[in-house]
Protein backbone atom coordinates (compact mmCIF):
# COMPACT_ATOMS: atom_id res chain seq x y z
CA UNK A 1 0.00 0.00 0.00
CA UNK A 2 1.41 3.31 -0.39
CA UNK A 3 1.93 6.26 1.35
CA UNK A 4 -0.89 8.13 0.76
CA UNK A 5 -3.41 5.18 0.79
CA UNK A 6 -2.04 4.74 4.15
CA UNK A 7 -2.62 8.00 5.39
CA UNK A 8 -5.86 8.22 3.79
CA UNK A 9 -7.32 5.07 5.60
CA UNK A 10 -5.94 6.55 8.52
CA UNK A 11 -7.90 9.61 8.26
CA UNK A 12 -10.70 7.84 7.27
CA UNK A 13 -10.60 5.74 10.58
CA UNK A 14 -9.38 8.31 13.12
CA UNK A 15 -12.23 10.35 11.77
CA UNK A 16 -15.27 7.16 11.87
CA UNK A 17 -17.62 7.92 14.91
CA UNK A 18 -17.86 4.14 15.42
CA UNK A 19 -14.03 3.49 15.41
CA UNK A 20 -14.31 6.09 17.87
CA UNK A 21 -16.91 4.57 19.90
CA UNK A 22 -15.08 1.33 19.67
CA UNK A 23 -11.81 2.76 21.07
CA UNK A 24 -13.51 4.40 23.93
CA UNK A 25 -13.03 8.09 22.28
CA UNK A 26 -17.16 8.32 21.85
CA UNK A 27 -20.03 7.58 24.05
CA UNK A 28 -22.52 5.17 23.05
CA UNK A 29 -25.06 3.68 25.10
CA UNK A 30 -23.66 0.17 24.90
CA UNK A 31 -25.66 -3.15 25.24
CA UNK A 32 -23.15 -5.55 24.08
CA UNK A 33 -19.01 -6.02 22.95
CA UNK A 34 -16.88 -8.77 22.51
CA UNK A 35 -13.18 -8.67 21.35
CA UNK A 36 -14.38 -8.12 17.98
CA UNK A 37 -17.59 -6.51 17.96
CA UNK A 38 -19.33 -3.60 19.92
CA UNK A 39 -23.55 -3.11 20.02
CA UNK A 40 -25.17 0.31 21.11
CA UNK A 41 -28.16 2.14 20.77
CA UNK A 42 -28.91 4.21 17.79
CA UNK A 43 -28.76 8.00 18.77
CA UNK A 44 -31.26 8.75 16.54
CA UNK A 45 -33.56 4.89 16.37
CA UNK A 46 -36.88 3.97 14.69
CA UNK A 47 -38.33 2.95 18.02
CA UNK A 48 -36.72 2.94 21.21
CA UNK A 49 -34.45 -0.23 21.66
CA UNK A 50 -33.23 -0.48 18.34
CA UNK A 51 -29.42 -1.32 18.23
CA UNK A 52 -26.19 -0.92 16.22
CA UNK A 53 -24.13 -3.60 15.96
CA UNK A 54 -20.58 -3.12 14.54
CA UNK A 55 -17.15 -4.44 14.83
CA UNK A 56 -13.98 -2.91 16.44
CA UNK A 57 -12.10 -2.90 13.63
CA UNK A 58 -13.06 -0.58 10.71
CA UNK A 59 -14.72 -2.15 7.90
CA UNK A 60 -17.08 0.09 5.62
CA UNK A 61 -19.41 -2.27 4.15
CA UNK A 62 -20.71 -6.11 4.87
CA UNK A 63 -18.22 -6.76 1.67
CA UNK A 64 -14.97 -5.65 3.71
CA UNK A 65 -15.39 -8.23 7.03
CA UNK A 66 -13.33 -10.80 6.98
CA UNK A 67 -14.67 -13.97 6.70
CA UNK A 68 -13.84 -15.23 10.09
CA UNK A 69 -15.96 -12.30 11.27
CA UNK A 70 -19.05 -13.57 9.74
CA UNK A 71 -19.78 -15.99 11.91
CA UNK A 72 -19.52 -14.23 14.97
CA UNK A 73 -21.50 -11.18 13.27
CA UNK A 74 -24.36 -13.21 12.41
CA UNK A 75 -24.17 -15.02 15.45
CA UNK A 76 -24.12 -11.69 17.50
CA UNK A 77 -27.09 -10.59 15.18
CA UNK A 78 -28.94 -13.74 16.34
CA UNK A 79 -28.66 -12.93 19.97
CA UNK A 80 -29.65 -9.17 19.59
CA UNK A 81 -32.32 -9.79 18.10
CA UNK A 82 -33.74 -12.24 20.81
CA UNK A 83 -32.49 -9.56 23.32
CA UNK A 84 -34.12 -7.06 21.88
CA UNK A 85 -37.82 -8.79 21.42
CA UNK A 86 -37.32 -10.45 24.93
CA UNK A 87 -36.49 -7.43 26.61
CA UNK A 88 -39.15 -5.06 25.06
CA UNK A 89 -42.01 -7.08 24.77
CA UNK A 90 -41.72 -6.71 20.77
CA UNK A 91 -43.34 -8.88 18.60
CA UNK A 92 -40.40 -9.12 16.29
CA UNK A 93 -37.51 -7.24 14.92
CA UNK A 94 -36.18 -5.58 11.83
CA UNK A 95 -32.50 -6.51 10.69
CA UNK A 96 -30.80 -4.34 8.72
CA UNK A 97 -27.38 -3.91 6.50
CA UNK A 98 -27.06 -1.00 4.78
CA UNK A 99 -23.84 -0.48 1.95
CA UNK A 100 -23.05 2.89 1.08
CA UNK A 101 -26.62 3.57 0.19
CA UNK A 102 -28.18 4.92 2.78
CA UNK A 103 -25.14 4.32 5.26
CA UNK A 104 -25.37 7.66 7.29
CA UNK A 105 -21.84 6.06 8.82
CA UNK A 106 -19.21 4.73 6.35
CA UNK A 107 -18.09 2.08 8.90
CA UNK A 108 -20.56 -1.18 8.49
CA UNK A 109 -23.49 -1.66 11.07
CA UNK A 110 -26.26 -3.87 11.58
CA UNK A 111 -30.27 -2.44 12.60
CA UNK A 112 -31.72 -4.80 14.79
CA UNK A 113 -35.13 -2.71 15.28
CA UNK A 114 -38.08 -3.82 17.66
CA UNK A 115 -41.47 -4.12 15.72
CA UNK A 116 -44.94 -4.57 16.53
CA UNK A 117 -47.73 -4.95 14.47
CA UNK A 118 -49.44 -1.54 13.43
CA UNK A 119 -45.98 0.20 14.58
CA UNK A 120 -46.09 2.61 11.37
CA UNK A 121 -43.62 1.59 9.98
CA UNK A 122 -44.14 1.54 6.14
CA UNK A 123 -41.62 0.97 2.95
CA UNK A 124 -38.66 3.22 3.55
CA UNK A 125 -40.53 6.25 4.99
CA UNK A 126 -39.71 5.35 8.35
CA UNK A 127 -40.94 7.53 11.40
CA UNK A 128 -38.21 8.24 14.07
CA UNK A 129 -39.08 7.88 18.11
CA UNK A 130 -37.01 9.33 20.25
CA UNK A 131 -36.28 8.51 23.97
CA UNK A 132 -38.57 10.44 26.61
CA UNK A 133 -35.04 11.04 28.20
CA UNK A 134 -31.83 9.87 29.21
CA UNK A 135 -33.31 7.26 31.99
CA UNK A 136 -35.66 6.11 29.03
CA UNK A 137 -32.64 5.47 27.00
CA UNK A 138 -30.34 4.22 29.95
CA UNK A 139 -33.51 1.52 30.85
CA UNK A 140 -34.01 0.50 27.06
CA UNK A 141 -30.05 0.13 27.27
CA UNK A 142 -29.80 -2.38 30.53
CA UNK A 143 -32.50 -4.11 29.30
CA UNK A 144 -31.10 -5.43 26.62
CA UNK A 145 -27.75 -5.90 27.88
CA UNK A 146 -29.10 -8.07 30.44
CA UNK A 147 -31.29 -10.40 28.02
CA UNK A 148 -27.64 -10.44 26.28
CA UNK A 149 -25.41 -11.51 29.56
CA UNK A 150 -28.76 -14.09 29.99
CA UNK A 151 -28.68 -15.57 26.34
CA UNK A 152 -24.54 -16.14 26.29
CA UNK A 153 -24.85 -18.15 29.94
């Protein structure tokens, strides 16, 4: 690689809110993280509880993990997603990958989103709920770390 591809994925990283977040430079409202991958809630979610999952290291789309990191993605995913419905009563979830369309964050996450039937959400016009407050947030957040500490017993 040269020189200035080097420095330019370096900027690129040192400037990605989740590499941030994932070396302890950001705040997130965490619910999950393993060596490899970090979960938090969305600042700005579809419906309260829905979470980002991501991995430490920088990766911009699904098409850049490696594929040793599938696995544990998917398998990460899988948990989430039972957190998530467990701990919020929801009827189901939404999983979502975004690449480079659409990806407000150039650094590759996953939506696991709480649904319930007649939730309004329609298509792509998606309505955004906020938190009441920060001990909204902070209860959505243990929630579903503790259905996560539960599931990986």
């Amino acid at each position: 690689m040269s020189q200035n591809k080097t420095n330019d994925v370096e900027t690129e990283h040192s400037s990605c809110v989740f590499c941030k977040i994932a070396a302890g430079g950001a705040t997130a409202s965490i619910v999950y993280e393993s060596a490899q991958l970090l979960a938090f809630l969305d600042n700005h979610p579809l419906f309260p509880g829905h979470v980002l999952l991501c991995p430490r290291e920088h990766c911009t789309t699904l098409l850049d993990i490696p594929k040793a990191l599938s696995g544990p993605l998917m398998e990460a995913t899988r948990l989430l997603a039972e957190a998530v419905e467990s701990a919020l009563d929801a009827e189901g979830t939404f999983i979502a990958i975004n690449n480079r369309v659409s990806q407000t964050v150039p650094h590759l996450h996953i939506h696991i989103v709480p649904r319930r039937r007649r939730d309004g959400l329609r298509g792509f016009f998606w309505p955004r709920q906020h938190y009441k407050d920060e001990a909204a947030r902070e209860a959505v957040r243990y929630a579903i770390e503790r259905q996560m500490q539960k599931l990986m017993v």
